[in-house]
C-alpha atoms as a PDB file:
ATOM      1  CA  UNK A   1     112.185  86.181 115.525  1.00  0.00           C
ATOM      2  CA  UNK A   2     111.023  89.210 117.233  1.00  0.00           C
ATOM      3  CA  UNK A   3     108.590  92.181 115.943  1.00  0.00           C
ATOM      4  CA  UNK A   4     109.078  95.036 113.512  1.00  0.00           C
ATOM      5  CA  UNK A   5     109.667  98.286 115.196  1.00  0.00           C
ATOM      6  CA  UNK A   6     111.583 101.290 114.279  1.00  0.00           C
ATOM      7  CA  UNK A   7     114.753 102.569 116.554  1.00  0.00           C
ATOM      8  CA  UNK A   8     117.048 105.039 117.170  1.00  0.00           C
ATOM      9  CA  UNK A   9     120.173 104.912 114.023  1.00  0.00           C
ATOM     10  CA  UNK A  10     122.769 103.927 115.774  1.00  0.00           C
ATOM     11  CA  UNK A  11     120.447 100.729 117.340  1.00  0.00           C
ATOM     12  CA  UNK A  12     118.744  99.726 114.091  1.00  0.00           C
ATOM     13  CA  UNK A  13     121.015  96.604 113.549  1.00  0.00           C
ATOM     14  CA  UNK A  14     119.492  95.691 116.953  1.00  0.00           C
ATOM     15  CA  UNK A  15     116.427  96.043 116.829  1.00  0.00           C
ATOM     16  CA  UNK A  16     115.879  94.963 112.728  1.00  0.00           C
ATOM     17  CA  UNK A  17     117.110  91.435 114.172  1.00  0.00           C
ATOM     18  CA  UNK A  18     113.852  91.634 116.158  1.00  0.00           C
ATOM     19  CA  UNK A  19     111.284  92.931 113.695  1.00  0.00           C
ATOM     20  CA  UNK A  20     110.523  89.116 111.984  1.00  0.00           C
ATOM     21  CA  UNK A  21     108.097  88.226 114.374  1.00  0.00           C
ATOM     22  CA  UNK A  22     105.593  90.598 113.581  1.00  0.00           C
ATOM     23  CA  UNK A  23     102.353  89.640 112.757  1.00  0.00           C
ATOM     24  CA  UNK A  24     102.807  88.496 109.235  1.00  0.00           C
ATOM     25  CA  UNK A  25     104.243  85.227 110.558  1.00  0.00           C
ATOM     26  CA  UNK A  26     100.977  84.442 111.991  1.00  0.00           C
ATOM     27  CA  UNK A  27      98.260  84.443 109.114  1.00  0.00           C
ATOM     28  CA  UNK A  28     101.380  83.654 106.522  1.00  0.00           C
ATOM     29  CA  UNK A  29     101.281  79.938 108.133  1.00  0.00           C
ATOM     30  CA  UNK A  30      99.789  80.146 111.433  1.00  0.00           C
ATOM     31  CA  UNK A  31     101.161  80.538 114.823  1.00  0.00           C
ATOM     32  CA  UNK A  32      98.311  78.841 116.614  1.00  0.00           C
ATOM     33  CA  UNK A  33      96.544  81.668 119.276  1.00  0.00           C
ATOM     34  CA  UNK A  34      94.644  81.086 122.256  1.00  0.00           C
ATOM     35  CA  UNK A  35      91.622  83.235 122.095  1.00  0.00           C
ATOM     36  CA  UNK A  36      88.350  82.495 124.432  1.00  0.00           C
ATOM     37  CA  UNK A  37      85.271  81.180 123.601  1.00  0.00           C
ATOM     38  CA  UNK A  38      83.178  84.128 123.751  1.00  0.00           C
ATOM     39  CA  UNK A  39      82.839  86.854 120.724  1.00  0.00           C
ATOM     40  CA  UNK A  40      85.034  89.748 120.955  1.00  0.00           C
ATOM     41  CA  UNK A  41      84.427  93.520 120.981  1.00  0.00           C
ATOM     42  CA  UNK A  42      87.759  95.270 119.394  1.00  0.00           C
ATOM     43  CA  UNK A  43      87.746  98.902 120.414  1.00  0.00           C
ATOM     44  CA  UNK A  44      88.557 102.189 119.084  1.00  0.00           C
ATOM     45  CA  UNK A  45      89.553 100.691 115.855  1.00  0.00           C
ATOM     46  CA  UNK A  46      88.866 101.383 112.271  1.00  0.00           C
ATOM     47  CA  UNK A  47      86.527  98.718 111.195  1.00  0.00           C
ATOM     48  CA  UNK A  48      87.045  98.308 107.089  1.00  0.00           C
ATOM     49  CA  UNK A  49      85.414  95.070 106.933  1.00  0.00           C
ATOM     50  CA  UNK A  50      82.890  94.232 104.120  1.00  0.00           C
ATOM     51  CA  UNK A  51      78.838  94.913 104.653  1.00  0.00           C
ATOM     52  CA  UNK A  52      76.746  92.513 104.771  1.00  0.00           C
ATOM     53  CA  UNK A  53      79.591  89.612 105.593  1.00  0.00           C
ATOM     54  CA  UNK A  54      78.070  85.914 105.360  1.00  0.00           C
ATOM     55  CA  UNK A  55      80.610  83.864 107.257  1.00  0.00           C
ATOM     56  CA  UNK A  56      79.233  80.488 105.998  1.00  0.00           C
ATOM     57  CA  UNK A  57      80.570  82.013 102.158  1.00  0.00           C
ATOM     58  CA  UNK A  58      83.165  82.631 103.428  1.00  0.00           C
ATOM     59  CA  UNK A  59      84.179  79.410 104.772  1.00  0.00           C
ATOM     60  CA  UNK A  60      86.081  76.489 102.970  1.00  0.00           C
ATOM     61  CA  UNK A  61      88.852  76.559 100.610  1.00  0.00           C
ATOM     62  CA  UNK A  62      90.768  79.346  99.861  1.00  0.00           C
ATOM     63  CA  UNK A  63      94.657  79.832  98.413  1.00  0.00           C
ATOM     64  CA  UNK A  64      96.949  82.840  99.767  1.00  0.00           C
ATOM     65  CA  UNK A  65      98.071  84.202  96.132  1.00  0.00           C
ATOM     66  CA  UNK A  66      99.569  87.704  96.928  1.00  0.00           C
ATOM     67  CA  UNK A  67     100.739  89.494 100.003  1.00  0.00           C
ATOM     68  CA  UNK A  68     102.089  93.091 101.234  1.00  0.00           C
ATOM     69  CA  UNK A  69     103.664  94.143 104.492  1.00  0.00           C
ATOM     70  CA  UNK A  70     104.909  97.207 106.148  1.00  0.00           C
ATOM     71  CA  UNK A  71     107.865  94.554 107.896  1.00  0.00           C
ATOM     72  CA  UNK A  72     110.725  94.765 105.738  1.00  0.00           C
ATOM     73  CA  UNK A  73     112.337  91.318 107.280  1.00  0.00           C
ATOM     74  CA  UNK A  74     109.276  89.091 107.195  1.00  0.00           C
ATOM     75  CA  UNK A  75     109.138  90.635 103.157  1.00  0.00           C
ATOM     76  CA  UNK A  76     112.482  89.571 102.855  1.00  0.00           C
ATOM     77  CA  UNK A  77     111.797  86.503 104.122  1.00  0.00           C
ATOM     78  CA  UNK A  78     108.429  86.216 101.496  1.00  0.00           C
ATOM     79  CA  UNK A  79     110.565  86.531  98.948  1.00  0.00           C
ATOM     80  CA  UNK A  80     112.765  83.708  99.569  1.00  0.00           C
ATOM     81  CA  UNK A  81     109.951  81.321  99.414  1.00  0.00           C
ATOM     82  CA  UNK A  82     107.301  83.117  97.414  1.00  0.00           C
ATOM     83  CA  UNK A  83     105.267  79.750  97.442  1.00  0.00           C
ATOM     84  CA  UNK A  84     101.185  79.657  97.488  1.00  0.00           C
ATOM     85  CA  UNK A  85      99.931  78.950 100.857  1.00  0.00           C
ATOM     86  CA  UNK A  86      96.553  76.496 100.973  1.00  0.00           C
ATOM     87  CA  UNK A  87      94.365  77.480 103.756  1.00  0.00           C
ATOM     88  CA  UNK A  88      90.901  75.917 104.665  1.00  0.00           C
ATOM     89  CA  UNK A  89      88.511  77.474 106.966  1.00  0.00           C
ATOM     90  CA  UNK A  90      86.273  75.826 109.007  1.00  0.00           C
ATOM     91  CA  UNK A  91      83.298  77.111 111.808  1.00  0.00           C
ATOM     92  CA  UNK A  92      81.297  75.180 113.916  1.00  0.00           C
ATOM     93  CA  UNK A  93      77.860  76.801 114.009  1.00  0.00           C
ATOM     94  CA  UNK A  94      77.459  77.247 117.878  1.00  0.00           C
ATOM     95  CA  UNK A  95      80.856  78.423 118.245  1.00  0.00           C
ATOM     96  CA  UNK A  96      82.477  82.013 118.136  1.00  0.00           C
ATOM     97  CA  UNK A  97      85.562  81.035 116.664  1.00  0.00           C
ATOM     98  CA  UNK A  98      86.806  79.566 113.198  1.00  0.00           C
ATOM     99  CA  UNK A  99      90.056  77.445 112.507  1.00  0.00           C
ATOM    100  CA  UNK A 100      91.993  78.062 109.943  1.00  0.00           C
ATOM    101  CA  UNK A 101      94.355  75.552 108.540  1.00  0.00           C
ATOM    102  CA  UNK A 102      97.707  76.371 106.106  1.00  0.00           C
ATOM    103  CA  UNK A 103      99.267  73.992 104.627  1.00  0.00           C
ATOM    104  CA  UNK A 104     102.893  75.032 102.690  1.00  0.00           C
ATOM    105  CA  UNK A 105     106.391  73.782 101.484  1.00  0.00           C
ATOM    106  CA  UNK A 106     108.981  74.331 103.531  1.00  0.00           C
ATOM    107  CA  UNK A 107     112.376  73.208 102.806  1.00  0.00           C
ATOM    108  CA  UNK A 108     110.842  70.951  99.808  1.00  0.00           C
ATOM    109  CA  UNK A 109     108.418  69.102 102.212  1.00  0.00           C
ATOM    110  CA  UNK A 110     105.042  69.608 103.370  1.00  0.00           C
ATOM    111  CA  UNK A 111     104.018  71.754 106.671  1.00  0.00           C
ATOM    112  CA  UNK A 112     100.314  72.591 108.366  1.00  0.00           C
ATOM    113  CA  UNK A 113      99.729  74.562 110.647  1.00  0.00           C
ATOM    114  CA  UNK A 114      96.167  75.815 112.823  1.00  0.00           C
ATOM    115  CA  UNK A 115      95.178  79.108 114.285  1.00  0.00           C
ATOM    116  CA  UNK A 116      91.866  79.793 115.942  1.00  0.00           C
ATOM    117  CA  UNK A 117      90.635  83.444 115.129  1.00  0.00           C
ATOM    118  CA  UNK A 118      87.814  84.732 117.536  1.00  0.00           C
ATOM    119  CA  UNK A 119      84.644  86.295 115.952  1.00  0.00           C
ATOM    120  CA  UNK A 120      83.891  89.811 116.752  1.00  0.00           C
ATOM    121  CA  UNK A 121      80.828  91.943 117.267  1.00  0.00           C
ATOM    122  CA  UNK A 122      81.801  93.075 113.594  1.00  0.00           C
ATOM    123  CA  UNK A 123      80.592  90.694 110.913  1.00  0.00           C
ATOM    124  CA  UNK A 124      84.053  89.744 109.014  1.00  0.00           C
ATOM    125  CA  UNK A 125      86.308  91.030 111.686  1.00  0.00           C
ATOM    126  CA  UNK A 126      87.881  88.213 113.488  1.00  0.00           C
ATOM    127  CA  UNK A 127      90.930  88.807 116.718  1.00  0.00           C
ATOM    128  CA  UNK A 128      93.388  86.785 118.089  1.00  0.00           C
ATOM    129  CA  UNK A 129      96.235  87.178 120.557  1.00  0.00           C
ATOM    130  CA  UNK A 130      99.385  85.393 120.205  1.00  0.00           C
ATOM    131  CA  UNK A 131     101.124  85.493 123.619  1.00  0.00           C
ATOM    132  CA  UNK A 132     104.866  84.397 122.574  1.00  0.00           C
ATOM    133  CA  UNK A 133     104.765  87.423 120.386  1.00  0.00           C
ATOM    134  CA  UNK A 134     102.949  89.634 122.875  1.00  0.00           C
ATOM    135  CA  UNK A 135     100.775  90.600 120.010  1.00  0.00           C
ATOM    136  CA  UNK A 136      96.859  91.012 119.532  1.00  0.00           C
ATOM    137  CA  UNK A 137      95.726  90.739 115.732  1.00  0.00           C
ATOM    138  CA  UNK A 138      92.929  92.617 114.292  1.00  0.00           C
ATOM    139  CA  UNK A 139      92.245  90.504 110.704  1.00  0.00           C
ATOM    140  CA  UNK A 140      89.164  91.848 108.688  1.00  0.00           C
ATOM    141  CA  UNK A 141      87.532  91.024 104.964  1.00  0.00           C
ATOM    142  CA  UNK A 142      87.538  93.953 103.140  1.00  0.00           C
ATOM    143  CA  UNK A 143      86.323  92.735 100.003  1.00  0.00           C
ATOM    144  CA  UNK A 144      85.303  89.210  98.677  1.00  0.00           C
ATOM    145  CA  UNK A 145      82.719  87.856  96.206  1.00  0.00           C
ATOM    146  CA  UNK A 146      83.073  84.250  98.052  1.00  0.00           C
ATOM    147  CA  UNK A 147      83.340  82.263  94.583  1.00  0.00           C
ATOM    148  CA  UNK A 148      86.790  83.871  93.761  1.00  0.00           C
ATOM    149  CA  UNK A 149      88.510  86.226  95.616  1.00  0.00           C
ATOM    150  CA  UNK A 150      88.759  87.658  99.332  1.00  0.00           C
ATOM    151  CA  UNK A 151      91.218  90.536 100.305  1.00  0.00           C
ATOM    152  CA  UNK A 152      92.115  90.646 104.002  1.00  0.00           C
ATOM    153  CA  UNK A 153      93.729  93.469 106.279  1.00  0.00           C
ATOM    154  CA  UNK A 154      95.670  92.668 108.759  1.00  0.00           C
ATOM    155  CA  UNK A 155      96.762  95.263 111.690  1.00  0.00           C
ATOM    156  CA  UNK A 156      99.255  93.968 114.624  1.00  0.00           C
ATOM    157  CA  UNK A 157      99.746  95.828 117.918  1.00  0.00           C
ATOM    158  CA  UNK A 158     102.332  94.540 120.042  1.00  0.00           C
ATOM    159  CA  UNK A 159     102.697  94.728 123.699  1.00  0.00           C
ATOM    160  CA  UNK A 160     103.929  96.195 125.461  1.00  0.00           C
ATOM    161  CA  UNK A 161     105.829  98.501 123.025  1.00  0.00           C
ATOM    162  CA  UNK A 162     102.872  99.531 121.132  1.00  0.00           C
ATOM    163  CA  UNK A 163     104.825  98.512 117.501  1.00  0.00           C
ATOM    164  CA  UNK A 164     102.171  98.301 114.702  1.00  0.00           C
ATOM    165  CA  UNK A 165     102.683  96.021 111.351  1.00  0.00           C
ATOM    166  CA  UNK A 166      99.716  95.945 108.595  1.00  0.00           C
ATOM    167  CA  UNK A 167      99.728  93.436 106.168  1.00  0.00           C
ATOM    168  CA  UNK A 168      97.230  92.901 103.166  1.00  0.00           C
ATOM    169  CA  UNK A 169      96.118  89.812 101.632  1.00  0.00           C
ATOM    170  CA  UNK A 170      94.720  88.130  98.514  1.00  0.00           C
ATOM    171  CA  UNK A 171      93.045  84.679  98.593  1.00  0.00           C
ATOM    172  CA  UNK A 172      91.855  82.738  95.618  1.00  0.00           C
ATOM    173  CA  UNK A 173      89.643  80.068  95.347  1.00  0.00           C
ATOM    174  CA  UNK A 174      92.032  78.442  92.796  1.00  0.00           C
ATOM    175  CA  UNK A 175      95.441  79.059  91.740  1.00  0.00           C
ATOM    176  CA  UNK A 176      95.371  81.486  89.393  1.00  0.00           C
ATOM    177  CA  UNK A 177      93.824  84.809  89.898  1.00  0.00           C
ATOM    178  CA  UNK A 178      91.823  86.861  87.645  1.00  0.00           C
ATOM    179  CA  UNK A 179      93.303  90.048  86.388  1.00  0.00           C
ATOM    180  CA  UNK A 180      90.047  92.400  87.819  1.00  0.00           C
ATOM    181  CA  UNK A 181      90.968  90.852  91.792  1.00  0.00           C
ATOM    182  CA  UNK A 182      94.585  91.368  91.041  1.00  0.00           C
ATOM    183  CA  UNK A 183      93.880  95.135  90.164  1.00  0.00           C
ATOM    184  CA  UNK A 184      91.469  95.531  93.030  1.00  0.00           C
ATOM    185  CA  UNK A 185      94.205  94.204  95.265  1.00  0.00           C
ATOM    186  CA  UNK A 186      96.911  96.956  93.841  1.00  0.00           C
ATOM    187  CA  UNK A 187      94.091  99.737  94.648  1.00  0.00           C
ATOM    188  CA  UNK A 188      93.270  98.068  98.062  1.00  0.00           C
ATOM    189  CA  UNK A 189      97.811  98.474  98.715  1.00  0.00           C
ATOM    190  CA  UNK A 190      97.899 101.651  97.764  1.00  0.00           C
ATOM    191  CA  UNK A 191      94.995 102.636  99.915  1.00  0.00           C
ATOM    192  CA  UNK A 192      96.913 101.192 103.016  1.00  0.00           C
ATOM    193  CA  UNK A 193     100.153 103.310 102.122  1.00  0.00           C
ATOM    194  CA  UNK A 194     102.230 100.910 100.054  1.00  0.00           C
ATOM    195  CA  UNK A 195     103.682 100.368  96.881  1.00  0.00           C
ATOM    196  CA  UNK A 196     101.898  97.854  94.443  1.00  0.00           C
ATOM    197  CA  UNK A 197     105.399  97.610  93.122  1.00  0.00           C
ATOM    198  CA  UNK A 198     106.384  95.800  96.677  1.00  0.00           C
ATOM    199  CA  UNK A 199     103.323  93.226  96.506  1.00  0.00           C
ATOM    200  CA  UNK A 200     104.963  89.875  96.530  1.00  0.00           C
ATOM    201  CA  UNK A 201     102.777  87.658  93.907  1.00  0.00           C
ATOM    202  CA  UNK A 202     102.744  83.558  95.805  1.00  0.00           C
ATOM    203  CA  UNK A 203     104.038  80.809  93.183  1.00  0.00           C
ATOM    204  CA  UNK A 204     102.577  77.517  92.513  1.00  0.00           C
ATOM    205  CA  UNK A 205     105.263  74.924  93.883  1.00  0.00           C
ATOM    206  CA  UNK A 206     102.889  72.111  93.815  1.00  0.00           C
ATOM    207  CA  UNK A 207     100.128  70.313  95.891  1.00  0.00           C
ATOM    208  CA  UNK A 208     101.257  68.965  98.923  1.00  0.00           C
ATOM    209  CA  UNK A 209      99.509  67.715 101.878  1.00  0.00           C
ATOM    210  CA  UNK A 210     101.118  67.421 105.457  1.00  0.00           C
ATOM    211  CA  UNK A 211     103.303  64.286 106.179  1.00  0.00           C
ATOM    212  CA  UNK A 212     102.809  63.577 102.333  1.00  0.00           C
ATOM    213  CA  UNK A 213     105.613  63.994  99.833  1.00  0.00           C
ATOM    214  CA  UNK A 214     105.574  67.036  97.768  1.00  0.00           C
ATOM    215  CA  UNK A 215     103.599  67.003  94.481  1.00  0.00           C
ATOM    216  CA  UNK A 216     105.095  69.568  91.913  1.00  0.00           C
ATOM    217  CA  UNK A 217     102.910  70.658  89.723  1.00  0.00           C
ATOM    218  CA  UNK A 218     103.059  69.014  85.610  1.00  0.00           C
ATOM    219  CA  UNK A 219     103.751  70.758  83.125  1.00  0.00           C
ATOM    220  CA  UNK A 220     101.059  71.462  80.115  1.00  0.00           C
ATOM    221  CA  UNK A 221     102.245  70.726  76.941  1.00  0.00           C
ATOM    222  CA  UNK A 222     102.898  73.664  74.236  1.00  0.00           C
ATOM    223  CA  UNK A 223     100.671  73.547  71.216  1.00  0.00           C
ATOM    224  CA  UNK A 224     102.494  72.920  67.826  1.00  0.00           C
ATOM    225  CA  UNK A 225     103.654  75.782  66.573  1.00  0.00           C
END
């Protein structure tokens, strides 16, 4: 898997086999980054992260229910395994850094995977670098009320080519999403240059935990008729 990046006609077979690694595959499930302990300052970079962030909120439980990317493989690859993503968040007080934990199906079992995110001097604007993709991640809140939804922006630069991937997020603090965040989320697209009609909505495929066995969700009864 390599980044998305756009290329002369006659070399766009080539380089499309290179565009999946943008980063999309990173937040999605996690490619863990190395990032340093201090807090980072992102430069000349347009900060659209929420006022008046309060990380603690923000912390805990949270499930990946809709996504949007400008990387036409890794949405092609979304939407052959449109499955809800669990993610937990967790910060140590004294440090400048969070972990964030996803746990998915793949394959019809269970996977988990960490990334560290760094804090920046922006409240709700977090970086991290992922070296075997030569790409530095600039992830920021844009909107959240902490009890039920959070939108995130993603924006990808990868070195040394420069190639730039955005990807927008919804997370839920349950499995179903309310109608209000779902239209906020559309707006929030279009804003960023995309099509609400590309958003790829996540599916509940059941609780799973990793090294359990898959859980798949039970289904309610119908009332009598």
């Amino acid at each position: 898997m390599s980044s998305c990046s756009s290329s002369q006609v006659d070399r766009q077979r080539v380089h499309r086999m290179q565009e999946a690694v943008s980063l999309v595959s990173l937040l999605v499930l996690g490619s863990a980054g190395t990032i340093q302990g201090s807090v980072h300052v992102v430069p000349h970079a347009p900060t659209h992260s929420q006022e008046d962030f309060d990380l603690s909120r923000f912390m805990g439980q949270w499930f990946e229910a809709a996504v949007v990317s400008t990387c036409p493989h890794y949405m092609q690859r979304k939407r052959g395994n449109p499955v809800i993503v669990a993610v937990q968040l967790q910060h140590v007080a004294s440090e400048s850094n969070f972990t964030m934990t996803a746990t998915t199906i793949r394959n019809g079992s269970c996977k988990q995977t960490s990334t560290v995110y760094g804090l920046t001097n922006t409240p709700g604007r977090f970086f991290h670098h992922v070296a075997r993709l030569g790409a530095d991640v600039d992830s920021q809140v844009v909107r959240t009320n902490y009890d039920e939804y959070a939108m995130m922006l993603l924006l990808s630069t990868e070195k040394p080519s420069g190639n730039k991937t955005t990807i927008v997020k919804l997370y839920s603090r349950t499995k179903d999403v309310s109608p209000a965040a779902l239209d906020d989320f559309q707006t929030l697209v279009r804003r960023h240059g995309m099509s609400e009609d590309t958003i790829i909505t996540n599916q509940n495929k059941g609780d799973c935990a990793a090294g359990e066995p898959l859980t798949e969700p039970t289904s309610q009864p119908r009332p009598p008729a």
